[in-house]
Protein backbone atom coordinates (compact mmCIF):
# COMPACT_ATOMS: atom_id res chain seq x y z
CA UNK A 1 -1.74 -21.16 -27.19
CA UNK A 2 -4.24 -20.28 -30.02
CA UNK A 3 -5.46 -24.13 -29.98
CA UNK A 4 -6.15 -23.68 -25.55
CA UNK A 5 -7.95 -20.33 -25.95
CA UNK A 6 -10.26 -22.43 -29.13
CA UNK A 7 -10.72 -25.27 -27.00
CA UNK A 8 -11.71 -23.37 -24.32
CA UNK A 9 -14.07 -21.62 -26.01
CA UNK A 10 -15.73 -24.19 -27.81
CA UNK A 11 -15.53 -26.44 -24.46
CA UNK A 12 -17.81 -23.41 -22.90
CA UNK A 13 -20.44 -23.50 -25.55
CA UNK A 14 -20.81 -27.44 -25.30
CA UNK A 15 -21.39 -26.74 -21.68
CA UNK A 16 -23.96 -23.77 -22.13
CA UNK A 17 -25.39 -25.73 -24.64
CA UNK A 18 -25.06 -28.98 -22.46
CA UNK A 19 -26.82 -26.78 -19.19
CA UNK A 20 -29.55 -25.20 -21.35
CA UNK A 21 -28.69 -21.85 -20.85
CA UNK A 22 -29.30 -19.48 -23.57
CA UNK A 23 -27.60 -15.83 -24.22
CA UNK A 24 -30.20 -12.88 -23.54
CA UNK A 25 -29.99 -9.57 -23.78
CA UNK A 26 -32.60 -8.72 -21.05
CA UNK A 27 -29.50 -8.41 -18.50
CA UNK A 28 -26.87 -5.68 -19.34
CA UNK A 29 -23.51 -4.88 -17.47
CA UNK A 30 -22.68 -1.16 -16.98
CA UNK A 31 -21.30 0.94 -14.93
CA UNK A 32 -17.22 -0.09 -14.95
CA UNK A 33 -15.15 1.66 -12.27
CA UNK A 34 -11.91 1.11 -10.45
CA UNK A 35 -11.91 -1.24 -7.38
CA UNK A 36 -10.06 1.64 -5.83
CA UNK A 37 -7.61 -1.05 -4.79
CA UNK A 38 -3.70 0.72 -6.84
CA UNK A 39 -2.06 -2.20 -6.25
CA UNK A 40 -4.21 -4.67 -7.88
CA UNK A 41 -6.34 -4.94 -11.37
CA UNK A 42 -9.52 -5.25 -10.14
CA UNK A 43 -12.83 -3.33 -11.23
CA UNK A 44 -16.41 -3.29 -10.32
CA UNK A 45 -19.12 -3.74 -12.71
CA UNK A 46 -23.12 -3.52 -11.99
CA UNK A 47 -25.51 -6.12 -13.58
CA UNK A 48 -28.51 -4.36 -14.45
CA UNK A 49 -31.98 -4.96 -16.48
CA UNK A 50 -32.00 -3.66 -20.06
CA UNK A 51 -35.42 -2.07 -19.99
CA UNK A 52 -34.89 -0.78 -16.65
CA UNK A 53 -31.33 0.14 -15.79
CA UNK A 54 -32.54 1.50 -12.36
CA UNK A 55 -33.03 -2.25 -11.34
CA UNK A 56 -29.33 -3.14 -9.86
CA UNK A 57 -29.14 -7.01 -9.22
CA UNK A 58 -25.36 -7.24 -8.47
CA UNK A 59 -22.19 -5.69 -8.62
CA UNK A 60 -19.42 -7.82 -9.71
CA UNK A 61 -15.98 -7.75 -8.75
CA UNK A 62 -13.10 -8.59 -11.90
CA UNK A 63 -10.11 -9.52 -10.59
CA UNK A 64 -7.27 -8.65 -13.28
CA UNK A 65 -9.44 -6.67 -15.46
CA UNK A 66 -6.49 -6.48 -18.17
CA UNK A 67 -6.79 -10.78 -18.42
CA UNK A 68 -10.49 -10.74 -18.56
CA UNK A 69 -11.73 -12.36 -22.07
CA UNK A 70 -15.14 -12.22 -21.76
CA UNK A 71 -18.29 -11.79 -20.11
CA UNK A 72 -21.60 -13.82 -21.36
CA UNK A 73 -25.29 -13.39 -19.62
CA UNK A 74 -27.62 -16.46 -19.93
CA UNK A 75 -30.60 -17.29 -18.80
CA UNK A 76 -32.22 -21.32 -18.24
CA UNK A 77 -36.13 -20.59 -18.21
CA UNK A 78 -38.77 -22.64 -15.83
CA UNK A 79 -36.34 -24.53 -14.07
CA UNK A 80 -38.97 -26.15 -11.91
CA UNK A 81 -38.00 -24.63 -8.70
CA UNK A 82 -41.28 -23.74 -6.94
CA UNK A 83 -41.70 -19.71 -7.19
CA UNK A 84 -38.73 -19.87 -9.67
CA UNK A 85 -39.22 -18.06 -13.33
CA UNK A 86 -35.84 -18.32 -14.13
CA UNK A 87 -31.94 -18.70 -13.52
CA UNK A 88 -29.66 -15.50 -14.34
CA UNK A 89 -25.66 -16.91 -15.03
CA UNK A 90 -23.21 -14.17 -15.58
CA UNK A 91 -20.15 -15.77 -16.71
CA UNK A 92 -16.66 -14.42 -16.31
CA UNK A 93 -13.93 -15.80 -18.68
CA UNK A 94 -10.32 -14.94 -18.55
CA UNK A 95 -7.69 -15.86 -20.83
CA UNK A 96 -4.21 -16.06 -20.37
CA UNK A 97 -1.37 -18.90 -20.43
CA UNK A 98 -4.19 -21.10 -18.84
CA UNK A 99 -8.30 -20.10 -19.46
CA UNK A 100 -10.85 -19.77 -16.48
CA UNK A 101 -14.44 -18.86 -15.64
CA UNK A 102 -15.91 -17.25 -12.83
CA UNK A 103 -20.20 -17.93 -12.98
CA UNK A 104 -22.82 -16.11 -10.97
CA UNK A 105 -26.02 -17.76 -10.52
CA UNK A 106 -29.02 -15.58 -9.44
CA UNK A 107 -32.64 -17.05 -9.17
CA UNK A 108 -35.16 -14.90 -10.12
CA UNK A 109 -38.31 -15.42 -8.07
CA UNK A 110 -41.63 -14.95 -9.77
CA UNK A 111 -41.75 -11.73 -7.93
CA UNK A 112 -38.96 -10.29 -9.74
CA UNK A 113 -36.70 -10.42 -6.96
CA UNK A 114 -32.97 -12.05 -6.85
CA UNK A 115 -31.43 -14.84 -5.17
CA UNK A 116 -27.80 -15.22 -5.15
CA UNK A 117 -25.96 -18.42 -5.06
CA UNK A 118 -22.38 -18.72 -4.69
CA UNK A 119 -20.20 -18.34 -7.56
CA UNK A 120 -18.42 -21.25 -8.71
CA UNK A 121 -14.63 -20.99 -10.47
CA UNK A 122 -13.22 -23.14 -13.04
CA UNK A 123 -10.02 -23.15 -13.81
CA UNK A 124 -8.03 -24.75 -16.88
CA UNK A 125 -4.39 -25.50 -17.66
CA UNK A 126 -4.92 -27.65 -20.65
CA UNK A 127 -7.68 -29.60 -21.90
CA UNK A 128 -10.79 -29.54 -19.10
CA UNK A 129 -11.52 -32.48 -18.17
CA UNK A 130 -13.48 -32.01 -15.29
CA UNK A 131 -15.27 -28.22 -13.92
CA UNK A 132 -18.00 -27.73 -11.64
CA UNK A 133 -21.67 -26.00 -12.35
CA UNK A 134 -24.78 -25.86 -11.00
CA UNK A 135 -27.67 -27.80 -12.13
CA UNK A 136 -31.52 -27.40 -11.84
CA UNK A 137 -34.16 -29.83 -12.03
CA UNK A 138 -35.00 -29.25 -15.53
CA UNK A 139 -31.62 -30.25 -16.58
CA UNK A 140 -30.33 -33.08 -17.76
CA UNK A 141 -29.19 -35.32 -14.28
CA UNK A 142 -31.46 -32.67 -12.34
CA UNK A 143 -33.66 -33.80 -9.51
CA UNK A 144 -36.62 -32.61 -8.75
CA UNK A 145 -36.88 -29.56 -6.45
CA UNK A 146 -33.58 -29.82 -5.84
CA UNK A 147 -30.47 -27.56 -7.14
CA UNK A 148 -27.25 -29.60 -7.45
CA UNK A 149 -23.85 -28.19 -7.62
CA UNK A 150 -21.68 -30.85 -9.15
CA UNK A 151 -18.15 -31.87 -10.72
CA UNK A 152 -18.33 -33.35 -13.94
CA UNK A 153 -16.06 -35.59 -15.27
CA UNK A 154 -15.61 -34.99 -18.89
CA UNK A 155 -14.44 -37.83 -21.62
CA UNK A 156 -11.35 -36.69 -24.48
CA UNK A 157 -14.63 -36.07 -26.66
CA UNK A 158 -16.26 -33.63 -23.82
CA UNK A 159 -18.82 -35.35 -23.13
CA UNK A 160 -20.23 -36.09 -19.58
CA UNK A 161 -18.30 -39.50 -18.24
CA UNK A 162 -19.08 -38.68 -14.30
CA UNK A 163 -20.62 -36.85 -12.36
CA UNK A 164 -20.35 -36.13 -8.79
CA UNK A 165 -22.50 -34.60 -6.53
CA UNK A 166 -20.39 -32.08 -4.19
CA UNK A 167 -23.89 -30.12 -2.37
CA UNK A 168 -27.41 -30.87 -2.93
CA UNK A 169 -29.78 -27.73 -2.22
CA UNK A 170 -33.33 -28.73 -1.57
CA UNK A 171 -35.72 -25.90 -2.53
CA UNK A 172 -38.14 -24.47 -0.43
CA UNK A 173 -37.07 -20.78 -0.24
CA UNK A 174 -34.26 -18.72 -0.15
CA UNK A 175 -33.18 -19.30 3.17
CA UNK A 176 -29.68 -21.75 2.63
CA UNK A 177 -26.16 -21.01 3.99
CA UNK A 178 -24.11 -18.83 1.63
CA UNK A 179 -20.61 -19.22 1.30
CA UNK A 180 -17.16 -18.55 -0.68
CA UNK A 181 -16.58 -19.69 -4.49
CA UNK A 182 -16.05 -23.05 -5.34
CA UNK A 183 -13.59 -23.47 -7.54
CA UNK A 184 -12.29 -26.49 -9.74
CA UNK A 185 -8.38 -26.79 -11.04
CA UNK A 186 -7.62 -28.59 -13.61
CA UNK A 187 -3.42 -29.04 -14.24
């Protein structure tokens, strides 16, 4: 159990590392509070600015609070999305007998104002060997004014083997179809 929950964690850094997204403290998460739902774990938590905790950008819901492991904020800066500054991930990790992540992508116009994409879930039962994530055109496999969400394929060594290209986004506002979570299971 001790060797999942290490592997899992380590796998998630190679991943931030491998998406460019790097921890910040600029974004905060406050407010925790009961879903109001008795029969089920779930709270509600606000993501907020640091220096100005008057500017709400989301409130999350955590499904079984009591499992939750984690929560990381990133940032990937000039991702060469036209009116783009940067991307905001809030990531979501639970641990139990099997690890997942929950990640919420916001796009932060140069305006200061917040675009939403929908969140993706990845869910392991051993060794990951393949999750989904976004990725922008300043990434590594990214195309140019495009954001692609994706399923990599990972190798025993975690490193990228495949990739496949599930939705390809082209960028020209903020006008594109939202939708439920996408979420990857690997058993």
């Amino acid at each position: 159990m001790k060797n999942l929950i290490l592997f899992a964690f380590l796998f998630s850094i190679c991943i931030s590392n491998a998406q460019e997204f790097k921890l910040t403290d600029t974004y905060d998460v406050t407010n925790q509070r009961s879903s109001g739902l008795e029969d089920k774990d779930t709270w509600l938590v606000d993501v907020i600015e640091s220096n100005n905790p008057e500017r709400h950008i989301a409130t999350l819901s955590i499904a079984d609070f009591g499992l939750l492991d984690e929560i990381r904020i990133s940032v990937l800066s000039n991702p060469d999305l036209e009116d783009i500054n940067e991307i905001l991930k809030v990531t979501l990790e639970y641990n139990a007998c099997c690890s997942s992540t929950e990640e919420f992508y916001y796009l932060v116009s140069n305006d200061n104002d917040f675009i939403a994409l929908p969140s993706i879930k990845n869910e392991y039962a051993y060794e990951p060997i393949s999750d989904i994530h976004y990725i922008f055109p300043n990434q590594s496999f990214g195309k140019e004014g495009t954001i692609l969400r994706a399923a990599l394929q990972y190798t025993e060594t975690a490193t990228i083997k495949d990739i496949k290209v599930l939705r390809s986004i082209a960028w020209n506002d903020d006008d594109f179809d939202t939708e439920d979570a996408i979420t990857a299971i690997n058993y």
